[in-house]
N, C-alpha and C. Protein backbone atom coordinates (compact mmCIF):
# COMPACT_ATOMS: atom_id res chain seq x y z
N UNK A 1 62.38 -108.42 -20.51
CA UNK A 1 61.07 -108.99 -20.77
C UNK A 1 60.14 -108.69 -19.60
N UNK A 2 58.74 -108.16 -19.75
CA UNK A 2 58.26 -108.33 -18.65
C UNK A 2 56.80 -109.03 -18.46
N UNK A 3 56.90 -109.17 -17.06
CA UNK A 3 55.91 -110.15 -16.42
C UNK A 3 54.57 -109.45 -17.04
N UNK A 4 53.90 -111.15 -16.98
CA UNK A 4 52.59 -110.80 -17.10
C UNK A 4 51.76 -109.99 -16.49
N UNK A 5 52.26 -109.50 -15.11
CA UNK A 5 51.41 -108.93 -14.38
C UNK A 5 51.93 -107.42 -14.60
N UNK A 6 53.36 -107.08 -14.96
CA UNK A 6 53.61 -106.00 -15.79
C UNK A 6 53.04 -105.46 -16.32
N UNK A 7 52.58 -106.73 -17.55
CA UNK A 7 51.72 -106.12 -18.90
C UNK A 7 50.34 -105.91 -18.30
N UNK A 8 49.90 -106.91 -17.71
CA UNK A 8 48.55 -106.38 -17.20
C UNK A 8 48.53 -104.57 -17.01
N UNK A 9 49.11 -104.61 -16.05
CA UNK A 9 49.17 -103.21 -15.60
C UNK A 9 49.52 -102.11 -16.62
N UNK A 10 50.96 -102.18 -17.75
CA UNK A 10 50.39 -101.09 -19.02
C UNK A 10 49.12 -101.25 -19.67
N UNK A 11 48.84 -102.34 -19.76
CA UNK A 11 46.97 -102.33 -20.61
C UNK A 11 46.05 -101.55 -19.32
N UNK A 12 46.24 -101.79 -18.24
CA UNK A 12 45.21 -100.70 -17.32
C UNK A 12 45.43 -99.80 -17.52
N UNK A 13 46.85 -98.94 -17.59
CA UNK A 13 47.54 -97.50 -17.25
C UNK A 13 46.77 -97.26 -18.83
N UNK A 14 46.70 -97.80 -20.06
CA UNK A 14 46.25 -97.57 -21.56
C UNK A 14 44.78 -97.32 -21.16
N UNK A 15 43.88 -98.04 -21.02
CA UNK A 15 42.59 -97.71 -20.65
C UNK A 15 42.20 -96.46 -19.75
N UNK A 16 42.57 -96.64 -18.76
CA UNK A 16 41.97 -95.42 -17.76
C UNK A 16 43.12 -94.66 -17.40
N UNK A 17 44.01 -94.60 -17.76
CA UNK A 17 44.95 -93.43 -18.08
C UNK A 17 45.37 -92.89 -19.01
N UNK A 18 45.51 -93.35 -20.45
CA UNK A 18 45.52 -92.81 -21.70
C UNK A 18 44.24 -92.45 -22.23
N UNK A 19 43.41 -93.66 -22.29
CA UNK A 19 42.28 -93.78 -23.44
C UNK A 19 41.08 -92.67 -22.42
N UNK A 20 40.89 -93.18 -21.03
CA UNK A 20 39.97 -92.42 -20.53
C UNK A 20 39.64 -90.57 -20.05
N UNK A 21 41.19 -91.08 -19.87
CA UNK A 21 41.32 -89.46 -20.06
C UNK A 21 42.03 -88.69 -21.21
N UNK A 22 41.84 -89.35 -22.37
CA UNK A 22 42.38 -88.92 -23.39
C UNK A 22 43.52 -87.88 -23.61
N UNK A 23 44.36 -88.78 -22.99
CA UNK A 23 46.25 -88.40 -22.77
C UNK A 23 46.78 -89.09 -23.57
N UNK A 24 46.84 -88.11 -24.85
CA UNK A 24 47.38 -89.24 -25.94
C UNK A 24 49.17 -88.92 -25.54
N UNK A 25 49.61 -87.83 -24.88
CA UNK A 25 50.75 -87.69 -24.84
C UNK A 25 51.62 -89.08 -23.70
N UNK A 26 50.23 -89.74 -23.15
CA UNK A 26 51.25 -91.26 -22.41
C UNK A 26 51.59 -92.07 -23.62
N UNK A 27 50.91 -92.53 -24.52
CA UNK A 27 50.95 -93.26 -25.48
C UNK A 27 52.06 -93.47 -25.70
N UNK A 28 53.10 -92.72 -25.71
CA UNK A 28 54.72 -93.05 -26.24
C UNK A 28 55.53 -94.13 -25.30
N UNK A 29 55.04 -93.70 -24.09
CA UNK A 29 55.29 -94.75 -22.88
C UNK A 29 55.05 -96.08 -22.75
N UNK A 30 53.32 -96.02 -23.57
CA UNK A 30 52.95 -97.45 -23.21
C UNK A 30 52.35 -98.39 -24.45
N UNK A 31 53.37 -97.49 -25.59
CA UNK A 31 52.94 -98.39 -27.26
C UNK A 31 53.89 -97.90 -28.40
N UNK A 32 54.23 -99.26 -28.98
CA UNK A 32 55.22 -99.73 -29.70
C UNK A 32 55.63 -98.44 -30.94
N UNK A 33 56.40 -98.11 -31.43
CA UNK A 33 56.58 -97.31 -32.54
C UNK A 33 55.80 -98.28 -33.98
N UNK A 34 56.26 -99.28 -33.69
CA UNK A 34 55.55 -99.96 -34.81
C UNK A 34 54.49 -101.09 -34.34
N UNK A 35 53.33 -100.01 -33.66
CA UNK A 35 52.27 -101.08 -33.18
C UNK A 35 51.20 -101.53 -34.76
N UNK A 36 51.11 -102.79 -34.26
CA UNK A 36 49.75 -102.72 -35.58
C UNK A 36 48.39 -102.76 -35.00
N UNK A 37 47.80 -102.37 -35.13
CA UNK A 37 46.21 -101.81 -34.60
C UNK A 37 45.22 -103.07 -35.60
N UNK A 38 44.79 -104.53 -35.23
CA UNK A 38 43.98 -105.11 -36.17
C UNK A 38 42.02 -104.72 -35.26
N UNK A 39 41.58 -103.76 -36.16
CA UNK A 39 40.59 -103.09 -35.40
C UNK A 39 39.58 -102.80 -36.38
N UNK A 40 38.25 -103.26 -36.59
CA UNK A 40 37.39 -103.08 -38.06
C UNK A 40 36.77 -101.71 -37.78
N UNK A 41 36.16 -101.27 -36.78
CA UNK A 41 36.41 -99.92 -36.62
C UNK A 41 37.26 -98.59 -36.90
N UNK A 42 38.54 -98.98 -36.71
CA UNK A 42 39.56 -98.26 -37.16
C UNK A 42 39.64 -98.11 -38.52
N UNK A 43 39.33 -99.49 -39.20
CA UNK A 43 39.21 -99.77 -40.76
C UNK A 43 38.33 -98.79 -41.54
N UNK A 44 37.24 -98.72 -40.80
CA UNK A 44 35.99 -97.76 -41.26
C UNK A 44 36.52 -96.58 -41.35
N UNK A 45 37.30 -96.47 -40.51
CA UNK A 45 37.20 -94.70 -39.57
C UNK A 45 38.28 -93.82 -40.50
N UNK A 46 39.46 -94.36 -40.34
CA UNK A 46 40.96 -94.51 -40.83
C UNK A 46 41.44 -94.88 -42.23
N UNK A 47 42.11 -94.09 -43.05
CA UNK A 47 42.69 -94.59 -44.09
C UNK A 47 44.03 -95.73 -43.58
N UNK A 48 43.83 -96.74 -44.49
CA UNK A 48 45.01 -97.53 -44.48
C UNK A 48 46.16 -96.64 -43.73
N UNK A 49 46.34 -95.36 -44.21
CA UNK A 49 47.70 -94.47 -44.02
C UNK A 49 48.00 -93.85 -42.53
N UNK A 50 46.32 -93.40 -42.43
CA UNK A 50 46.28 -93.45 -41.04
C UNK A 50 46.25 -94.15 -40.08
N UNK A 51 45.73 -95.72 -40.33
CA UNK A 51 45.99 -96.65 -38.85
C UNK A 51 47.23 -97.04 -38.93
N UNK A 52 48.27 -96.29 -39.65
CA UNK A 52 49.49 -97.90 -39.63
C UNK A 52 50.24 -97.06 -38.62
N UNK A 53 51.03 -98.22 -37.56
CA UNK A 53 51.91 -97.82 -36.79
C UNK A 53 51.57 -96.93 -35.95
N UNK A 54 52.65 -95.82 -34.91
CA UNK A 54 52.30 -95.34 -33.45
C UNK A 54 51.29 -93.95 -33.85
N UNK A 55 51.70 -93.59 -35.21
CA UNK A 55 50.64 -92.33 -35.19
C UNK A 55 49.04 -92.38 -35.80
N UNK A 56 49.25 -93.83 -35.99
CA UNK A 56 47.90 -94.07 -36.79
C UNK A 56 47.01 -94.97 -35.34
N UNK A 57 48.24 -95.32 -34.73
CA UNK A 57 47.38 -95.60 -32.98
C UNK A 57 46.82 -94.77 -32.19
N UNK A 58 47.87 -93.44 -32.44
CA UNK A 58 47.44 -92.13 -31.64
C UNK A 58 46.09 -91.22 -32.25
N UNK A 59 45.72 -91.93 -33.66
CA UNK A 59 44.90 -91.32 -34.63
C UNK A 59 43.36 -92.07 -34.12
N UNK A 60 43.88 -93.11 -34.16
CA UNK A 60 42.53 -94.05 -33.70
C UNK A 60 41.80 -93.73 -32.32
N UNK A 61 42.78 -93.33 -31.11
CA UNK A 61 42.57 -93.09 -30.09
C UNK A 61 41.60 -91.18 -30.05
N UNK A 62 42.10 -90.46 -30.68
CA UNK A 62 41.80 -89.33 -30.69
C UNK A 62 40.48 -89.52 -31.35
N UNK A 63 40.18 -90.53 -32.65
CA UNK A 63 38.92 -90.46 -33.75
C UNK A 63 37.84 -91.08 -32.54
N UNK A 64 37.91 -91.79 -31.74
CA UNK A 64 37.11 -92.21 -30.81
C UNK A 64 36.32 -91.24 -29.96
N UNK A 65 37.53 -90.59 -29.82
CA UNK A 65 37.32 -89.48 -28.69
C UNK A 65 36.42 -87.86 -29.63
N UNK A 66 36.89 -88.13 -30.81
CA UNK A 66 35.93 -87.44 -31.58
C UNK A 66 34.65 -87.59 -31.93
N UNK A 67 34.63 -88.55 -31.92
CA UNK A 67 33.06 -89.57 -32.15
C UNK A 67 32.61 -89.51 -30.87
N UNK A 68 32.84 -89.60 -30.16
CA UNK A 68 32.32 -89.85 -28.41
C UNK A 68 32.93 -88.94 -27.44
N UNK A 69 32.68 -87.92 -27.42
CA UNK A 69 33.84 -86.68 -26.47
C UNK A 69 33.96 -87.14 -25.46
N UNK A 70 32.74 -87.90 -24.80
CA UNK A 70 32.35 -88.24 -23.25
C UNK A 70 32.82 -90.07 -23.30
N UNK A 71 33.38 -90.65 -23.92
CA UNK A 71 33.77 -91.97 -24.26
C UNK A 71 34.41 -92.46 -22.88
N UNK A 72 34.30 -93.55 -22.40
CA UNK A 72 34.68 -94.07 -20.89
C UNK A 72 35.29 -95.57 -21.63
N UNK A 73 36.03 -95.80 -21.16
CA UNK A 73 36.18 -97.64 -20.71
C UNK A 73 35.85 -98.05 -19.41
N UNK A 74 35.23 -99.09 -18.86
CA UNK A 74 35.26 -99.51 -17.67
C UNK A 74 35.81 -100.98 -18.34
N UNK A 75 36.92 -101.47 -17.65
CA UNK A 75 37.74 -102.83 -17.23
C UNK A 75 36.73 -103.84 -16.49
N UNK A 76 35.94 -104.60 -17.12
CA UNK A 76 35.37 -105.67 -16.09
C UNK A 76 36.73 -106.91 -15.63
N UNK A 77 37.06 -107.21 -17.00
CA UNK A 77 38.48 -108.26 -16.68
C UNK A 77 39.07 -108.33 -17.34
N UNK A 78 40.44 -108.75 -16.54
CA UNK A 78 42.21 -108.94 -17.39
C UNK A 78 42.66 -109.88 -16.94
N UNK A 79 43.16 -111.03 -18.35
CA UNK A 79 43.96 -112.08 -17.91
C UNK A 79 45.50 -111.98 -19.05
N UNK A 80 46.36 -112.29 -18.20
CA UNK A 80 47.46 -112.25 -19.04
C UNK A 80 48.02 -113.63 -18.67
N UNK A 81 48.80 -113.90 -20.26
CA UNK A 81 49.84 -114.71 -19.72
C UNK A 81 51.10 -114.63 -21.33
N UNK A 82 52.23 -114.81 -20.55
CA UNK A 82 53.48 -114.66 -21.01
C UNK A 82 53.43 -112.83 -22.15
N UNK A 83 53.03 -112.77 -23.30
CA UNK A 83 53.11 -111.42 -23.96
C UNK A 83 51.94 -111.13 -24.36
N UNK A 84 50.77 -111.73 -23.92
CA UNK A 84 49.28 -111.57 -24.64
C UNK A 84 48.28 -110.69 -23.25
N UNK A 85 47.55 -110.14 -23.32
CA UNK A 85 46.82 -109.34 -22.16
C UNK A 85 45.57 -109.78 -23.04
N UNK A 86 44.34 -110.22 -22.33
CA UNK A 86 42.98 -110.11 -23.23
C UNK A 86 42.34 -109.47 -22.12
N UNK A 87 41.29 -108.50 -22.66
CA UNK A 87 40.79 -107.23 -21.40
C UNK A 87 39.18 -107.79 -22.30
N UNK A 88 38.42 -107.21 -21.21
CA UNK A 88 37.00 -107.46 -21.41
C UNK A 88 36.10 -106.41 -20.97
N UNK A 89 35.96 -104.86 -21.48
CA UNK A 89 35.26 -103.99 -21.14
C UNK A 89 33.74 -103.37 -21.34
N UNK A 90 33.32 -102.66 -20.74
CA UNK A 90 32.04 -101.93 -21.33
C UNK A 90 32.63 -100.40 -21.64
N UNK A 91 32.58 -100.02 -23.17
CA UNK A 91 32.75 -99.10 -23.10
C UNK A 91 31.20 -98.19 -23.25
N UNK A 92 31.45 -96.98 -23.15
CA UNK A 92 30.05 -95.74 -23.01
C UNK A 92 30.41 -94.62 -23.70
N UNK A 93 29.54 -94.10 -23.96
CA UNK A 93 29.99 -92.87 -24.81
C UNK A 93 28.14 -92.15 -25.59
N UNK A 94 28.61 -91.02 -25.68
CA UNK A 94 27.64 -89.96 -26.71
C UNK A 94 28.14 -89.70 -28.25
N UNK A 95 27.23 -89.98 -28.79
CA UNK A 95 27.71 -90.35 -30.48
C UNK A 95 27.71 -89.06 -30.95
N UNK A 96 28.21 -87.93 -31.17
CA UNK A 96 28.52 -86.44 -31.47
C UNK A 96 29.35 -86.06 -32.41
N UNK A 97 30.25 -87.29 -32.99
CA UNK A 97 31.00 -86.71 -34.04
C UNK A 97 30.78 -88.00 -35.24
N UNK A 98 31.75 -87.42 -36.43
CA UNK A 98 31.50 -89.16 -37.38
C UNK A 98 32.07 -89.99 -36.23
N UNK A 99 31.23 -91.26 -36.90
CA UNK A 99 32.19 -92.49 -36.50
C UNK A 99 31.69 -93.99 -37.79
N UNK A 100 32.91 -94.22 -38.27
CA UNK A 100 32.79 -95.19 -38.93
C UNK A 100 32.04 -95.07 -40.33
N UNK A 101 32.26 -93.44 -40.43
CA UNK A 101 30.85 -93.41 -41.70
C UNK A 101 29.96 -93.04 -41.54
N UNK A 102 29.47 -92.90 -40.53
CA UNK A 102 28.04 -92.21 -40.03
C UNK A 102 28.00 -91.02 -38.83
N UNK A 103 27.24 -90.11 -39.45
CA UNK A 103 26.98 -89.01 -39.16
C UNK A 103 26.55 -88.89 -37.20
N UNK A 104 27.08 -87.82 -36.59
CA UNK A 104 26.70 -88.02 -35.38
C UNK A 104 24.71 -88.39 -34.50
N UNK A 105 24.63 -89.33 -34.21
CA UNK A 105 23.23 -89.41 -34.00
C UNK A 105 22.82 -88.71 -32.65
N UNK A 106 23.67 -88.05 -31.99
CA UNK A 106 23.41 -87.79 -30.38
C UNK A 106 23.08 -88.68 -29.46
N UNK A 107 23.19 -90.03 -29.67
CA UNK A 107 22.49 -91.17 -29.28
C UNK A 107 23.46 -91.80 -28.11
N UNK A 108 23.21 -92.48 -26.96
CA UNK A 108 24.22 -92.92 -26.02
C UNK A 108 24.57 -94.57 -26.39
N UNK A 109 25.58 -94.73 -26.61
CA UNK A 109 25.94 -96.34 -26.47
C UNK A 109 26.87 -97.01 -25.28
N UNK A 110 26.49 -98.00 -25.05
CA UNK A 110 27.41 -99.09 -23.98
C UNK A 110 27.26 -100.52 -24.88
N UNK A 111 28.27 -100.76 -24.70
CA UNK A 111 28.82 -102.33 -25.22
C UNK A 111 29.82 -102.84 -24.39
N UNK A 112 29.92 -104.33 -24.96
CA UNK A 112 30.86 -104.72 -23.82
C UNK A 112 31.78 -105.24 -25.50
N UNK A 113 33.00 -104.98 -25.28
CA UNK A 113 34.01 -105.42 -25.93
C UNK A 113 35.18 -106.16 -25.36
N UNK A 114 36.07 -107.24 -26.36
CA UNK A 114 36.77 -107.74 -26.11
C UNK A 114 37.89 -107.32 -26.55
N UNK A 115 39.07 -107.24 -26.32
CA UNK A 115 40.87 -106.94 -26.66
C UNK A 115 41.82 -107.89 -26.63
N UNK A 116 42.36 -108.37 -27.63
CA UNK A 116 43.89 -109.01 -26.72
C UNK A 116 44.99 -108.06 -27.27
N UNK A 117 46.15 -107.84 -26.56
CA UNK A 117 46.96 -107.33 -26.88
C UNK A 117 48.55 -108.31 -26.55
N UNK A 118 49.57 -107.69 -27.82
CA UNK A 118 50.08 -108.27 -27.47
C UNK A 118 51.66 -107.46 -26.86
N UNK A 119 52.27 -107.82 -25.85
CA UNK A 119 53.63 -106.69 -25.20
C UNK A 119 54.75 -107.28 -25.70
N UNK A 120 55.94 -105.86 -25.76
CA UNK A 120 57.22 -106.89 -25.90
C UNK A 120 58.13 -105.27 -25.48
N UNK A 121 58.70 -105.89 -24.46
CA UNK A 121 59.52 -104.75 -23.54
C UNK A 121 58.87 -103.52 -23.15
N UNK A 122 57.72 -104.17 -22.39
CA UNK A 122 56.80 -103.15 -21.72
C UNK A 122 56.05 -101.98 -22.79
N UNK A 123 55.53 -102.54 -23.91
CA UNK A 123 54.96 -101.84 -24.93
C UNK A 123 54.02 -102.71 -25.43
N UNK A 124 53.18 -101.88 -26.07
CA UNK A 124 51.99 -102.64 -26.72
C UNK A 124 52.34 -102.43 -28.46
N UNK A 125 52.15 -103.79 -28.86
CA UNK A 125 52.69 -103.96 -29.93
C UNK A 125 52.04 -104.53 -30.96
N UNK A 126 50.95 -105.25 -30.70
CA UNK A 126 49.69 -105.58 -31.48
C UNK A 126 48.22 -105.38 -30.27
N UNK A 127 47.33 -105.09 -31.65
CA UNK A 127 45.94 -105.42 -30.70
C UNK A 127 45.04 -105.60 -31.67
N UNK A 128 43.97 -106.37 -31.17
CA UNK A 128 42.95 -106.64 -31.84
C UNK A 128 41.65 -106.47 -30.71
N UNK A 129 40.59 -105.72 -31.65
CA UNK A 129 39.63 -106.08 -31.01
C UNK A 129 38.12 -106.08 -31.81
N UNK A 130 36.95 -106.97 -30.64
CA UNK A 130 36.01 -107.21 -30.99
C UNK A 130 34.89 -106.94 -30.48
N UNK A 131 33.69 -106.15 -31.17
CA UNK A 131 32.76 -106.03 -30.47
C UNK A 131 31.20 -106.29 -31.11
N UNK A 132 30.76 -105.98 -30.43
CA UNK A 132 28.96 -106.26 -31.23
C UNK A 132 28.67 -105.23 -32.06
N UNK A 133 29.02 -104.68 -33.18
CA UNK A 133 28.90 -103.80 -33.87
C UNK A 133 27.33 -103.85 -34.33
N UNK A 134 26.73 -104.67 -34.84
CA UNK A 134 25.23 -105.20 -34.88
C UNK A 134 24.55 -103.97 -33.76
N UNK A 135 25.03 -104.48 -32.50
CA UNK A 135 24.43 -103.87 -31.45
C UNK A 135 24.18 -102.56 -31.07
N UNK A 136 25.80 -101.88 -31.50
CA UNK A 136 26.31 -100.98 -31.81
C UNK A 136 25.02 -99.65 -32.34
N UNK A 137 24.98 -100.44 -33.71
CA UNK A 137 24.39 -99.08 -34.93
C UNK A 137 22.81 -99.39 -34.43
N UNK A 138 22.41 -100.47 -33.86
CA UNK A 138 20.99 -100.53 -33.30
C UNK A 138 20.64 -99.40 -32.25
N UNK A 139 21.80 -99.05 -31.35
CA UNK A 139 21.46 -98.56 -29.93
C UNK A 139 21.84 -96.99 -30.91
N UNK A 140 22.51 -96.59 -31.89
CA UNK A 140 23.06 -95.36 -32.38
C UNK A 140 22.00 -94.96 -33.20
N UNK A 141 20.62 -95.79 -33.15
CA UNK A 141 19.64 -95.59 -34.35
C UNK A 141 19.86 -95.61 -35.46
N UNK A 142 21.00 -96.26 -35.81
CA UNK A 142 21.27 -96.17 -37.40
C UNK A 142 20.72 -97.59 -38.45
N UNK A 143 20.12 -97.91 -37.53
CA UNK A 143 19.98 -99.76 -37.64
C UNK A 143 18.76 -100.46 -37.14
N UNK A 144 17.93 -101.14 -37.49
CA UNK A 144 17.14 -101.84 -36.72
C UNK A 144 17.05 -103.40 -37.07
N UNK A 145 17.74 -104.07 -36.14
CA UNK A 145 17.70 -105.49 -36.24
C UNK A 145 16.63 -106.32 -36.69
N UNK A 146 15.25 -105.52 -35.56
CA UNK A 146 13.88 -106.35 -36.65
C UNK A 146 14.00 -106.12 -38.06
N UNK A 147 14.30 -104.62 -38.84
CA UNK A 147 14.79 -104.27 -40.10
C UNK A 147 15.03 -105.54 -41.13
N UNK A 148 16.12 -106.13 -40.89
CA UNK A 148 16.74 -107.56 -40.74
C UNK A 148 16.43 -108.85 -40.89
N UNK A 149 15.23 -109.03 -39.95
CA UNK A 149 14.24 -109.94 -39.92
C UNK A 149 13.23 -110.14 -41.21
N UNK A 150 13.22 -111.02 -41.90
CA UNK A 150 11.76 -110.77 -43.00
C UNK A 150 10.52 -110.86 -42.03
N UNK A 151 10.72 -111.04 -40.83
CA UNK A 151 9.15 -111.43 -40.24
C UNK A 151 8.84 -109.92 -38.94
N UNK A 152 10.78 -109.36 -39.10
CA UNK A 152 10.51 -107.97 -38.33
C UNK A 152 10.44 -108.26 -36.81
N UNK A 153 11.09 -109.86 -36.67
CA UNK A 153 11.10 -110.23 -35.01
C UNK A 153 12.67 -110.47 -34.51
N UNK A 154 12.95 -110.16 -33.46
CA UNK A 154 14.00 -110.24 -32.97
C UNK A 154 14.46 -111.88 -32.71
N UNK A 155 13.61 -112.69 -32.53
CA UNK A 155 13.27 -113.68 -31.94
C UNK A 155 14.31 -114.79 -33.04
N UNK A 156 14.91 -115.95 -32.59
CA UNK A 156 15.60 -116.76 -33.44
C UNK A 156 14.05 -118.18 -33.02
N UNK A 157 14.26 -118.64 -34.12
CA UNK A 157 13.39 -119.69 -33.64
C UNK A 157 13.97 -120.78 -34.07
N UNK A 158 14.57 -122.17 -33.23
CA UNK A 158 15.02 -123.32 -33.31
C UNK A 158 14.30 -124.71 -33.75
N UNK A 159 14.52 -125.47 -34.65
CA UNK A 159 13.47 -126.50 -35.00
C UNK A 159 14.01 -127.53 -33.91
């Protein structure tokens, strides 16, 4: 079994050693044969057939990197405890290939996303994650939030 601070450390070595430098060949090292990927992105991107399990992880990882050639994670924070890791990043990237359905816009995005994952004998074995997708297709031009608005304002107004 290993320590939380273990797992911490494969979820870093996954980010800026797999994902950032898009080494899908670590992946075997540091994720489950039968990982499940719960990811609405992936959902978009991916047939059912393709997200399931380690090659539909290795599929997701590469479709990113297709969509975003120049795609970064930066790690703001990691807390673990017992088999769960939750990471809190900004990722970056140039929108150049599909992603999710939509056509490349050339457009730059940063978001900050959330992860938990979960380990079991130094492998990653579930993950989920969440991000501002809203925010997302706004900054990719595919979207405009005033759009949205019947009054065309960003603005929430509270009684």
């Amino acid at each position: 079994m290993s320590t939380a601070a273990e797992n911490k450390e494969i979820v870093r070595r996954y980010y800026e050693e797999a994902f950032n430098e898009s080494r899908t060949d670590l992946l075997e090292e540091l994720v489950s044969e039968n990982v499940v990927n719960h990811d609405p992105v992936s959902d978009e991107t991916l047939t059912p057939e393709e997200a399931r399990g380690f090659e539909g992880f290795v599929r997701h990882v590469e479709a990113a990197h297709e969509a975003f050639p120049d795609a970064t994670v930066t790690i703001e924070d990691v807390i673990a405890e017992d088999d769960m890791v939750a990471v809190r990043f900004t990722f970056t990237g140039t929108h150049e290939g599909p992603f999710a359905g939509f056509n490349p816009t050339g457009e730059r995005l940063e978001g900050s996303n959330m992860v938990f994952m979960r380990l079991e004998d130094g492998k990653i074995t579930e993950r989920w994650e969440e991000s501002d997708s809203l925010d997302a297709l706004e900054q990719l031009g595919i979207l405009s939030v005033a759009d949205l608005s019947p009054s065309g304002d960003r603005t929430r107004k509270v009684a």
